[in-house]
PDB file of N, CA and C in Angstrom:
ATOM      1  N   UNK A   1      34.031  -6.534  51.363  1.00  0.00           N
ATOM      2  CA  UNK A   1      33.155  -5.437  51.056  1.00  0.00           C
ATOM      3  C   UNK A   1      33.686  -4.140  51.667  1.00  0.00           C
ATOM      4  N   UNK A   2      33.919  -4.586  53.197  1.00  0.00           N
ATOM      5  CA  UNK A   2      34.742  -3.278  53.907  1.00  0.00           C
ATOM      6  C   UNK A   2      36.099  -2.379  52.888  1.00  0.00           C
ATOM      7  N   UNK A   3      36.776  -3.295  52.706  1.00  0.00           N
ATOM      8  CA  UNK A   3      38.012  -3.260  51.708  1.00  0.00           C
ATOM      9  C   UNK A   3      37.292  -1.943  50.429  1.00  0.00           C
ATOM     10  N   UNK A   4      36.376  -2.875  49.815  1.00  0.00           N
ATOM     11  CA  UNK A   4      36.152  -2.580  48.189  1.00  0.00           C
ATOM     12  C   UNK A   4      36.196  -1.084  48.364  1.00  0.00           C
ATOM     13  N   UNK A   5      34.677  -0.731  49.430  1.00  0.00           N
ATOM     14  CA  UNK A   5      34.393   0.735  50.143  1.00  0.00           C
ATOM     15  C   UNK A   5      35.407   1.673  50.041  1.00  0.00           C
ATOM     16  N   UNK A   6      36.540   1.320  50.832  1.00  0.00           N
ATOM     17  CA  UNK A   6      37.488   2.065  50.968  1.00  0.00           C
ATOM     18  C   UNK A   6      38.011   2.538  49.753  1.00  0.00           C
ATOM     19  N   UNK A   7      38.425   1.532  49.165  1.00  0.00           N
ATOM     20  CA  UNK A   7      39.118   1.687  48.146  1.00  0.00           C
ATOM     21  C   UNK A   7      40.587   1.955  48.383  1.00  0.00           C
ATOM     22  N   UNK A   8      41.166   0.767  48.841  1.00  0.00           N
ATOM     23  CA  UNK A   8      42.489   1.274  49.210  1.00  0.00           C
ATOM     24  C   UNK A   8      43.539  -0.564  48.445  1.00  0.00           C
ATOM     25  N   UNK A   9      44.409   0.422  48.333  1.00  0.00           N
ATOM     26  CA  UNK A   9      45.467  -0.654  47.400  1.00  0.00           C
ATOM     27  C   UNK A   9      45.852  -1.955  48.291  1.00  0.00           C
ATOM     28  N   UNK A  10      46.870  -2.602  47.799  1.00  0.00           N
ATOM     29  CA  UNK A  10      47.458  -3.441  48.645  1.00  0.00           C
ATOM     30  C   UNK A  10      48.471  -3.395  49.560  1.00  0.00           C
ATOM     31  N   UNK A  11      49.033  -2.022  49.565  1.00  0.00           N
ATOM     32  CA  UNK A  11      50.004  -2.037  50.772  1.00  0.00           C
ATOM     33  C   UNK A  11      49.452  -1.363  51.671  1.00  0.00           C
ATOM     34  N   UNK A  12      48.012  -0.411  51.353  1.00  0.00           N
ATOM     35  CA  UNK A  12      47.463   0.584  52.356  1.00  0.00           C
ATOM     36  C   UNK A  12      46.679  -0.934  52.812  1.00  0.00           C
ATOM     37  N   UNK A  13      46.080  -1.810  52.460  1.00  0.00           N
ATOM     38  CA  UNK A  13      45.740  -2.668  53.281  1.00  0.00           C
ATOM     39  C   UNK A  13      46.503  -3.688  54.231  1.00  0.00           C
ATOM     40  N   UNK A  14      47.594  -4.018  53.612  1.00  0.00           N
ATOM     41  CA  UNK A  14      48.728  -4.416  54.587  1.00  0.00           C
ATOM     42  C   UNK A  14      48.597  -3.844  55.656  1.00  0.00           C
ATOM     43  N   UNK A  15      49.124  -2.423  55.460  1.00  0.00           N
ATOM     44  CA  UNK A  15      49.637  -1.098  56.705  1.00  0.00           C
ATOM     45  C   UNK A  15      48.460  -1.132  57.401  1.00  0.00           C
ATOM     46  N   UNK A  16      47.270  -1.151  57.092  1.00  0.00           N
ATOM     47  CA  UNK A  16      46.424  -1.315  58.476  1.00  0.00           C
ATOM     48  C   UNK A  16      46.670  -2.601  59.190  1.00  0.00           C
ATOM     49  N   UNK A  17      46.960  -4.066  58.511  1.00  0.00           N
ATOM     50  CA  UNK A  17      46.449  -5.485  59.056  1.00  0.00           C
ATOM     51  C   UNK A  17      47.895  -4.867  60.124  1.00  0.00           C
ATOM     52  N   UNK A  18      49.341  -4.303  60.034  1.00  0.00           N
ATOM     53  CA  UNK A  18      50.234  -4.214  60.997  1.00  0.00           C
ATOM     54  C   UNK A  18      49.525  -3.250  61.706  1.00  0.00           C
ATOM     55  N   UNK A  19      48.781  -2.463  61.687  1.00  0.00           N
ATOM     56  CA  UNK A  19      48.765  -1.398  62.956  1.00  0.00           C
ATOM     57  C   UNK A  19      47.642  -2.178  63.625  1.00  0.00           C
ATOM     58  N   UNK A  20      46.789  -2.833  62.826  1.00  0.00           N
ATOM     59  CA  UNK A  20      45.579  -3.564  64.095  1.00  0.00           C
ATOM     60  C   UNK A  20      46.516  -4.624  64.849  1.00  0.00           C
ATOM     61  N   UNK A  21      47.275  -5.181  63.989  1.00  0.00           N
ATOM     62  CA  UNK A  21      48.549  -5.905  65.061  1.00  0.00           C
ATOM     63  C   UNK A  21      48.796  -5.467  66.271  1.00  0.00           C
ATOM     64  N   UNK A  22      49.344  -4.694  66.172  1.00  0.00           N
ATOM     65  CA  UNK A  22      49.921  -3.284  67.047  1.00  0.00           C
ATOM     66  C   UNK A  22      49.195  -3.797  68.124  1.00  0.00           C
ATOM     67  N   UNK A  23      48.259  -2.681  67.449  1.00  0.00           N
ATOM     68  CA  UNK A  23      47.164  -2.751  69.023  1.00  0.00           C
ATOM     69  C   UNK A  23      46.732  -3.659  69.752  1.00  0.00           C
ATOM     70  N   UNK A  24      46.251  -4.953  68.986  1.00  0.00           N
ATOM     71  CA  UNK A  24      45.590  -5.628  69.694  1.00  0.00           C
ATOM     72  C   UNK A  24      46.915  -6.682  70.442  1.00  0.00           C
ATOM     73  N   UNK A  25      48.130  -6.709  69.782  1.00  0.00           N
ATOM     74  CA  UNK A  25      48.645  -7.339  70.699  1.00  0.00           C
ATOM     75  C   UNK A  25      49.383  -6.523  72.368  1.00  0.00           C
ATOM     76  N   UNK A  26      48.868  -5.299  72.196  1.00  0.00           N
ATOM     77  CA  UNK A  26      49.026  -4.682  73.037  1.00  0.00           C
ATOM     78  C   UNK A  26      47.578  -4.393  74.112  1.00  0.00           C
ATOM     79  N   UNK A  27      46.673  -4.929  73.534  1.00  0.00           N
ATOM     80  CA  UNK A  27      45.258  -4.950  74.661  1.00  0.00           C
ATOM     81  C   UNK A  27      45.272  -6.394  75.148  1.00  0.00           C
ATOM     82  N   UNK A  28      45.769  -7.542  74.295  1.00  0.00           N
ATOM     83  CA  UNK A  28      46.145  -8.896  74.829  1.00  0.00           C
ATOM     84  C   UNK A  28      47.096  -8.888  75.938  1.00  0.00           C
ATOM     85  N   UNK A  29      48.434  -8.256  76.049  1.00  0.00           N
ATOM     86  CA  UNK A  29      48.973  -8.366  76.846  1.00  0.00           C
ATOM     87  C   UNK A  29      48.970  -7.369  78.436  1.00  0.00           C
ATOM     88  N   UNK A  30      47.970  -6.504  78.025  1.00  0.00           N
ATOM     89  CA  UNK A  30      47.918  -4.884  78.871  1.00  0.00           C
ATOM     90  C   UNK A  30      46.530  -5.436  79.421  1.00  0.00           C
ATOM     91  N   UNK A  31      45.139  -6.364  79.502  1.00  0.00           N
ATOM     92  CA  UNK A  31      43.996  -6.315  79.660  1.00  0.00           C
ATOM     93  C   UNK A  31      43.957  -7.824  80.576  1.00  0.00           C
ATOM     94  N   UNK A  32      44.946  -8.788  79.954  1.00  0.00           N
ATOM     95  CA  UNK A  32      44.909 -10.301  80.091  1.00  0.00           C
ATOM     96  C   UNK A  32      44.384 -10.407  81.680  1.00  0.00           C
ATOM     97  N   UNK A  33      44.680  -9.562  82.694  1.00  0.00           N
ATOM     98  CA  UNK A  33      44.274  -9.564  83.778  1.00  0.00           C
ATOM     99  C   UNK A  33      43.064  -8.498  84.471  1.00  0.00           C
ATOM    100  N   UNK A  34      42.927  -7.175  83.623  1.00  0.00           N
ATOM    101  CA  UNK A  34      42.188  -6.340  84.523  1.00  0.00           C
ATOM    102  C   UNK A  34      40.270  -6.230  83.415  1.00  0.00           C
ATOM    103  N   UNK A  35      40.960  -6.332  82.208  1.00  0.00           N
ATOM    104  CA  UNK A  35      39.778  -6.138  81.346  1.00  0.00           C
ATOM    105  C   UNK A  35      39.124  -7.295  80.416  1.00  0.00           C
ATOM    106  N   UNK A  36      38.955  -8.013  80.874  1.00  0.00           N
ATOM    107  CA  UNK A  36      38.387  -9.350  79.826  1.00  0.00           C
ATOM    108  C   UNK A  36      37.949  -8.764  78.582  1.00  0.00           C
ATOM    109  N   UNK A  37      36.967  -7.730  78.529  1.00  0.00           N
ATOM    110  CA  UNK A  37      36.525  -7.371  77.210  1.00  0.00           C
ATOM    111  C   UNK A  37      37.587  -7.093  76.364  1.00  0.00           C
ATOM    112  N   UNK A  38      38.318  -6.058  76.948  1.00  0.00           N
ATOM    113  CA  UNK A  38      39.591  -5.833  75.845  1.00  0.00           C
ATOM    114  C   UNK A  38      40.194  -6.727  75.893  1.00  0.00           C
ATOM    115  N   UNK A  39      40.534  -8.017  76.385  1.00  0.00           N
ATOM    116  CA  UNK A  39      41.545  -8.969  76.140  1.00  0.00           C
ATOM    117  C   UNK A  39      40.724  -9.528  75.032  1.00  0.00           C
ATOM    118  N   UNK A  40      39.781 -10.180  75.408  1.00  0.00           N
ATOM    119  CA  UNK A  40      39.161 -10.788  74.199  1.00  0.00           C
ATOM    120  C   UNK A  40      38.487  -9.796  72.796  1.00  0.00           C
ATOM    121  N   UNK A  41      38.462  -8.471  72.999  1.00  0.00           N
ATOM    122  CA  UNK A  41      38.750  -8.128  71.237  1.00  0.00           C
ATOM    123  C   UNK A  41      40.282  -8.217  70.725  1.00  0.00           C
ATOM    124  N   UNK A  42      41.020  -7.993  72.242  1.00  0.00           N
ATOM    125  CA  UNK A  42      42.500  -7.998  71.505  1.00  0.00           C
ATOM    126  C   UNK A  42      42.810  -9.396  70.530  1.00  0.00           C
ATOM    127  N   UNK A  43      41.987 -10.391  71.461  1.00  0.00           N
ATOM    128  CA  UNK A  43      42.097 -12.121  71.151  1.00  0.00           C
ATOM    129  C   UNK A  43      41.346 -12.001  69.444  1.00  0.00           C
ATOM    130  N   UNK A  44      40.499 -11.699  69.965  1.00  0.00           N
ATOM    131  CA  UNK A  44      39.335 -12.020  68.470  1.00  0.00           C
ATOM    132  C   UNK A  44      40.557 -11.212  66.919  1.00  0.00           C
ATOM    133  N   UNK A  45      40.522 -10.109  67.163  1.00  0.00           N
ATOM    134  CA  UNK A  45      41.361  -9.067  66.386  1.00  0.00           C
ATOM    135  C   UNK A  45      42.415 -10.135  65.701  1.00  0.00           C
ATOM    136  N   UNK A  46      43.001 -10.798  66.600  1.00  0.00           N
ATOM    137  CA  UNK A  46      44.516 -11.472  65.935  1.00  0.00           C
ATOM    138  C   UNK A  46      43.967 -12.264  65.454  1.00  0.00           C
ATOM    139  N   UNK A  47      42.980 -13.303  65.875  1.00  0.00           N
ATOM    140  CA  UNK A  47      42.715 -14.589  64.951  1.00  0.00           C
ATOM    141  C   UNK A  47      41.941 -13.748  64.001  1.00  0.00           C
ATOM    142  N   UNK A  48      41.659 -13.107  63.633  1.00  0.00           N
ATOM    143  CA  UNK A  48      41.204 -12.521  62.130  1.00  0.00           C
ATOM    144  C   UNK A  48      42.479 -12.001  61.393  1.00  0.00           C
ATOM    145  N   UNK A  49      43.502 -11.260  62.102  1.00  0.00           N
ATOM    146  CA  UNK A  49      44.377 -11.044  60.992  1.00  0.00           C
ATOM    147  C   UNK A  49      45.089 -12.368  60.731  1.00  0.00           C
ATOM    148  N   UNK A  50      45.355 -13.295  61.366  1.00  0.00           N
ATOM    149  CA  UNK A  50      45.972 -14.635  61.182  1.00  0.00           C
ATOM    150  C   UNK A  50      45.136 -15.203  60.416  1.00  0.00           C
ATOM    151  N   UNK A  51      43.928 -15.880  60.277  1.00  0.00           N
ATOM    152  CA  UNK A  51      43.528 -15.864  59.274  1.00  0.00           C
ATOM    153  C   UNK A  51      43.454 -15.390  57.750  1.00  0.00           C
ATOM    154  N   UNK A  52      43.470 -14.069  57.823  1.00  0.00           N
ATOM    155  CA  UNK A  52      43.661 -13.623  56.686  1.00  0.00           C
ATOM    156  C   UNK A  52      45.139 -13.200  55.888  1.00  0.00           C
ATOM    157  N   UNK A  53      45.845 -13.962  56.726  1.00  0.00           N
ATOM    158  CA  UNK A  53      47.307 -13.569  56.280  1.00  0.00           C
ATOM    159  C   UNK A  53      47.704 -14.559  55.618  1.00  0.00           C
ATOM    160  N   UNK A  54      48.202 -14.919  54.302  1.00  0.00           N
ATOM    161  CA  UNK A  54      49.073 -15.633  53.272  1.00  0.00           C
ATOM    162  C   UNK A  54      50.335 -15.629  54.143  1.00  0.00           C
ATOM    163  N   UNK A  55      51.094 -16.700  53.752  1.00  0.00           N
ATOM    164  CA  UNK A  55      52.161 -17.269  54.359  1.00  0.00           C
ATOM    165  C   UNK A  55      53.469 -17.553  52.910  1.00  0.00           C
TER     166      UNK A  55
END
């Protein structure tokens, strides 16, 4: 539904699933010790793009 809203193609949706990459594997590895909250959206974040990623 988020998607439809936007209205954005298939590579502008790609190009976000890599930049939420980005980040969150950078609050996983930057938080793992001082911020639990941000570790675990960094955590949550990836198992949603892994999920939704075709192989």
């Amino acid at each position: 539904m988020f998607r439809e809203e936007l209205g954005c193609d298939d590579l502008e949706w790609e190009r976000s699933k890599a930049w939420a990459f980005e980040q969150c594997m950078g609050a996983i590895w930057y938080y793992i010790d001082t911020n639990p909250a941000m570790y675990n959206m960094g955590r949550t974040t990836l198992a949603r793009i892994v999920s939704h990623t075709q192989v």
